[in-house]
C-alpha atoms as a PDB file:
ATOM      1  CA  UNK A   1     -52.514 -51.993  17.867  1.00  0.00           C
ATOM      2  CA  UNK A   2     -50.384 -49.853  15.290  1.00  0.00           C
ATOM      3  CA  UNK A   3     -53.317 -47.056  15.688  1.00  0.00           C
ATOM      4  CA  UNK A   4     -53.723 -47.395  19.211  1.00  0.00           C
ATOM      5  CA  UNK A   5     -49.533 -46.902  19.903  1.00  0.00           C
ATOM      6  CA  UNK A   6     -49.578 -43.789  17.759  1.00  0.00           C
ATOM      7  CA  UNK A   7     -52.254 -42.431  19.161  1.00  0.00           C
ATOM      8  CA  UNK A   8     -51.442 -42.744  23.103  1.00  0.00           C
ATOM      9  CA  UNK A   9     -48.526 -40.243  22.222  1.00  0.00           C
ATOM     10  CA  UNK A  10     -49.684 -36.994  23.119  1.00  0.00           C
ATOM     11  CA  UNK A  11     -49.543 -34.572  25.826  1.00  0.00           C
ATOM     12  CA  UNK A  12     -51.820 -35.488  28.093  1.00  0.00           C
ATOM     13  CA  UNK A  13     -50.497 -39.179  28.116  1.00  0.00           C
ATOM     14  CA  UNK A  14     -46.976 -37.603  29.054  1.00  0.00           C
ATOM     15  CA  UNK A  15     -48.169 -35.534  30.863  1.00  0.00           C
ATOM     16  CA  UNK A  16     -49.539 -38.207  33.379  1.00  0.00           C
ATOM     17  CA  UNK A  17     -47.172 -40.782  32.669  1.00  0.00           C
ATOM     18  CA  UNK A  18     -44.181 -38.409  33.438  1.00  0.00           C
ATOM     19  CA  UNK A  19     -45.779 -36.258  35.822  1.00  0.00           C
ATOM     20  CA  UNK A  20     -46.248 -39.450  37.934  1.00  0.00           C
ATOM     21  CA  UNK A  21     -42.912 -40.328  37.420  1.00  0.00           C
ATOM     22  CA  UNK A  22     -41.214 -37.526  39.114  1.00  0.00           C
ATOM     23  CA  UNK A  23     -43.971 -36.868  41.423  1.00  0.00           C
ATOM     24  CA  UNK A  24     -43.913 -39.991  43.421  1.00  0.00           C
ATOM     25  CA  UNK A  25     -40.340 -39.344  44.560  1.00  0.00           C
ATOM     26  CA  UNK A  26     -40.970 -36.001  45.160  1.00  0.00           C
ATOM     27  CA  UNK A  27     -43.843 -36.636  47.353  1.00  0.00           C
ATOM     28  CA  UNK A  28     -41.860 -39.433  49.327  1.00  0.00           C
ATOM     29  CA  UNK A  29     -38.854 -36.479  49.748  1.00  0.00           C
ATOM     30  CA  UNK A  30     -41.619 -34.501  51.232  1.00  0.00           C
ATOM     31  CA  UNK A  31     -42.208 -37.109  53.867  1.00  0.00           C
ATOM     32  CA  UNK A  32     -38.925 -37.949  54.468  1.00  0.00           C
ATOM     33  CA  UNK A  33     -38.472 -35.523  57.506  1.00  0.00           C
ATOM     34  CA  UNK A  34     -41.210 -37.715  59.090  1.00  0.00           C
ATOM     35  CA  UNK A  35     -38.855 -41.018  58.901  1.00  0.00           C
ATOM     36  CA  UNK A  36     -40.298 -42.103  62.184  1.00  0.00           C
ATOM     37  CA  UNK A  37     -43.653 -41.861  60.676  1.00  0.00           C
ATOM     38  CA  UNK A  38     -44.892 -44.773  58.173  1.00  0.00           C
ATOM     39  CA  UNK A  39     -46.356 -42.764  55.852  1.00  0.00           C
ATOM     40  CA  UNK A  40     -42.877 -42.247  54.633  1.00  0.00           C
ATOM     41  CA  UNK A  41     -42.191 -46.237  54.002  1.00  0.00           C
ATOM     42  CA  UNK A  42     -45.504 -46.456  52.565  1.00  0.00           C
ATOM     43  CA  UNK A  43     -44.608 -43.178  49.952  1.00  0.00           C
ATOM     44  CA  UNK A  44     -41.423 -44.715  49.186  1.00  0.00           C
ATOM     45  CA  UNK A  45     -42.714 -48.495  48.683  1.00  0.00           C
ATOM     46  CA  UNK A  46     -45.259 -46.711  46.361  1.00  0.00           C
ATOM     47  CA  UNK A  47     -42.681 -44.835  44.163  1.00  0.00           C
ATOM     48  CA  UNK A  48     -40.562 -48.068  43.960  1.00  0.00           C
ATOM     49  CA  UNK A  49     -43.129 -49.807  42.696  1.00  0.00           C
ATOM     50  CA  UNK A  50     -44.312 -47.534  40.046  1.00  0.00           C
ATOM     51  CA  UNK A  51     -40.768 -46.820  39.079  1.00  0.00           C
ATOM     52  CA  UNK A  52     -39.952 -50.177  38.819  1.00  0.00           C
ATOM     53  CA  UNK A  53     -43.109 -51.856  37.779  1.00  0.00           C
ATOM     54  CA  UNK A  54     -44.871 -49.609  35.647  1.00  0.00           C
ATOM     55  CA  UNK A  55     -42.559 -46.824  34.267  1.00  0.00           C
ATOM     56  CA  UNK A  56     -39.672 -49.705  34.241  1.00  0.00           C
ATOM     57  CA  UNK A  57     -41.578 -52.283  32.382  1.00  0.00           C
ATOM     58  CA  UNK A  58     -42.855 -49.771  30.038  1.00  0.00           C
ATOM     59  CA  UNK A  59     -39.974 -48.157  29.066  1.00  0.00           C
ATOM     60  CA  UNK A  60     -37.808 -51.266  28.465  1.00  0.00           C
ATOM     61  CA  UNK A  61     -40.305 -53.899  28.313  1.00  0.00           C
ATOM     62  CA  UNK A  62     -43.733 -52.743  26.285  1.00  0.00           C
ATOM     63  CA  UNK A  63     -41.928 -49.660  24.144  1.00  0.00           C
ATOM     64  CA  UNK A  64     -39.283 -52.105  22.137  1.00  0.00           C
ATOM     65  CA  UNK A  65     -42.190 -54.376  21.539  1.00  0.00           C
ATOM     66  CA  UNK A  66     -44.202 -51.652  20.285  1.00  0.00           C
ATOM     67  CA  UNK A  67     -41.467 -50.146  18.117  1.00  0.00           C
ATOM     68  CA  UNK A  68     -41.020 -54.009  16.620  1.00  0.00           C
ATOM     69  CA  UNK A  69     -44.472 -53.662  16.056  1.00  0.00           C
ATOM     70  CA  UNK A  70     -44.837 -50.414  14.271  1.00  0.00           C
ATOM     71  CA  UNK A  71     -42.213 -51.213  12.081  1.00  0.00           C
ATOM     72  CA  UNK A  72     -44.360 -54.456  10.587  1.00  0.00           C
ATOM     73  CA  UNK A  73     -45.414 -53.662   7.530  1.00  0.00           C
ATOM     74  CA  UNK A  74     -49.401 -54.645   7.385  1.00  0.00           C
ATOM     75  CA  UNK A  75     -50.351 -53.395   4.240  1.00  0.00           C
ATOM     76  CA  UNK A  76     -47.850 -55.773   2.754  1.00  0.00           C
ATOM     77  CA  UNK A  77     -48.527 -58.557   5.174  1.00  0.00           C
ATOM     78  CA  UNK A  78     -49.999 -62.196   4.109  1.00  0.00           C
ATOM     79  CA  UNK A  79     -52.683 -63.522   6.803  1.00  0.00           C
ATOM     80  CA  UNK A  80     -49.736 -66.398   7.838  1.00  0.00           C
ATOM     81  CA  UNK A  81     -47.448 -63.540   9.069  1.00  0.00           C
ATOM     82  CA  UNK A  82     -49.658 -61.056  10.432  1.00  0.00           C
ATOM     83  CA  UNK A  83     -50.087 -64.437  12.908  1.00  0.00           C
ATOM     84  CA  UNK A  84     -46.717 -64.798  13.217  1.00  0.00           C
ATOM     85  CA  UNK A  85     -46.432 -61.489  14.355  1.00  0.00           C
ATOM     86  CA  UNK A  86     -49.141 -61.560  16.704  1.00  0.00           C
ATOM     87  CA  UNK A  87     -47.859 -64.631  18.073  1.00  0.00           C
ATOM     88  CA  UNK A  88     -44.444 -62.784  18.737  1.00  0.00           C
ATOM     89  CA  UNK A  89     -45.904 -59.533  20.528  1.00  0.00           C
ATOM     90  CA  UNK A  90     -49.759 -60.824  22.054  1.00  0.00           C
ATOM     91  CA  UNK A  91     -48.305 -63.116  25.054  1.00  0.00           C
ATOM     92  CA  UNK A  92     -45.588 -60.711  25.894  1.00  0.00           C
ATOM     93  CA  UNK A  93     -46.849 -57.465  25.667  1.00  0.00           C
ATOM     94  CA  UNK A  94     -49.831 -58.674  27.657  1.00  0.00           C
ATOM     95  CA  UNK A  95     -47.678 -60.367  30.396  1.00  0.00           C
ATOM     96  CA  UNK A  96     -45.856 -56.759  30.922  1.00  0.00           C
ATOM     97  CA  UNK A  97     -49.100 -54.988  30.897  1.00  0.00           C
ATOM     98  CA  UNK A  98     -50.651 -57.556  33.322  1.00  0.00           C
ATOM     99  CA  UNK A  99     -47.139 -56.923  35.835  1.00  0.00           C
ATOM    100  CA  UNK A 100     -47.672 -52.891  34.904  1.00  0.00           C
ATOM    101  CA  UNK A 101     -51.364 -53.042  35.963  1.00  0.00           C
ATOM    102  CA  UNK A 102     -50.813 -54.545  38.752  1.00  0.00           C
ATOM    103  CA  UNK A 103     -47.579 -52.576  39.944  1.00  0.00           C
ATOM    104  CA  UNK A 104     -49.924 -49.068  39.314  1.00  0.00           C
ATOM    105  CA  UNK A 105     -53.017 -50.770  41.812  1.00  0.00           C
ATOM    106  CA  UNK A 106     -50.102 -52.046  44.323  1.00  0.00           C
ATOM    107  CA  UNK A 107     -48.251 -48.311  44.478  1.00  0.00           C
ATOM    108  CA  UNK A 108     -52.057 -45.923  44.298  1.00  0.00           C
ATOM    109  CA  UNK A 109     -52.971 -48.264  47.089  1.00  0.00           C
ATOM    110  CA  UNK A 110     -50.220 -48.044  49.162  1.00  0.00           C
ATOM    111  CA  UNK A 111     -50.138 -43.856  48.216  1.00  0.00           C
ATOM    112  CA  UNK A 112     -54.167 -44.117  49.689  1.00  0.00           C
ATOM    113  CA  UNK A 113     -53.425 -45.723  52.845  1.00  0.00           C
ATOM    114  CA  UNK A 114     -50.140 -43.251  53.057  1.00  0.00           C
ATOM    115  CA  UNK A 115     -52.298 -40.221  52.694  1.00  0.00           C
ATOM    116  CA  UNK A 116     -54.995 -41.546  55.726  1.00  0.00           C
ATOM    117  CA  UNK A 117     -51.509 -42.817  58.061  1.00  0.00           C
ATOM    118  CA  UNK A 118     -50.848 -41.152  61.406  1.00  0.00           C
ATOM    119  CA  UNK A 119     -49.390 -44.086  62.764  1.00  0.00           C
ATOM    120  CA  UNK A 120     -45.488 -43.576  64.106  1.00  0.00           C
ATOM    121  CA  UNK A 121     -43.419 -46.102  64.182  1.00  0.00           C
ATOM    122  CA  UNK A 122     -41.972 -46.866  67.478  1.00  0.00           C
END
């Protein structure tokens, strides 16, 4: 997991991590002259939920656990604490990536159905 959190940092991960981040309000600015329309409602539901459930949960939830994490010191580690450890992060970092994964799904599917609405709300 040490390898893998090292190795995510790079450009393109920021790239589309960040670029995501500020796009999704942008793009529901862009539809806010269409208030009346729902595409708008379903842009903005879409950029709360990504901020909020994926960058959110990343940046305050699965970050500090990953910085706990890199700081562990493996090469010095017994078998007993590299357990402990894993006990400590696993269930955790899972649960956040389980409410991230399904925050991203929720907010691209509402951005889909945004993209194809016409309807106006009356």
């Amino acid at each position: 997991m040490q390898s893998i959190n090292r190795a995510i940092q790079n450009p393109i991960f920021y790239g589309v991590f960040f670029g995501a981040m500020l796009l999704h309000p942008f793009n529901t600015f862009v539809n806010y002259a269409q208030v009346a329309d729902t595409r708008f409602w379903l842009m903005l539901a879409a950029a709360i939920i990504y901020l909020a459930g994926v960058f959110g949960v990343t940046v305050f939830g699965n970050v500090p656990l990953n910085n706990v994490l890199d700081k562990f010191n493996i090469t010095h580690a017994t078998n007993e604490t590299m357990a402990a450890q894993r006990t400590l992060f696993e269930v955790r970092w899972n649960n956040l990536n389980l409410v991230r994964t399904i925050a991203s799904i929720l907010s691209f599917s509402l951005l889909v159905v945004g993209c194809f609405s016409t309807q106006r709300i009356s």
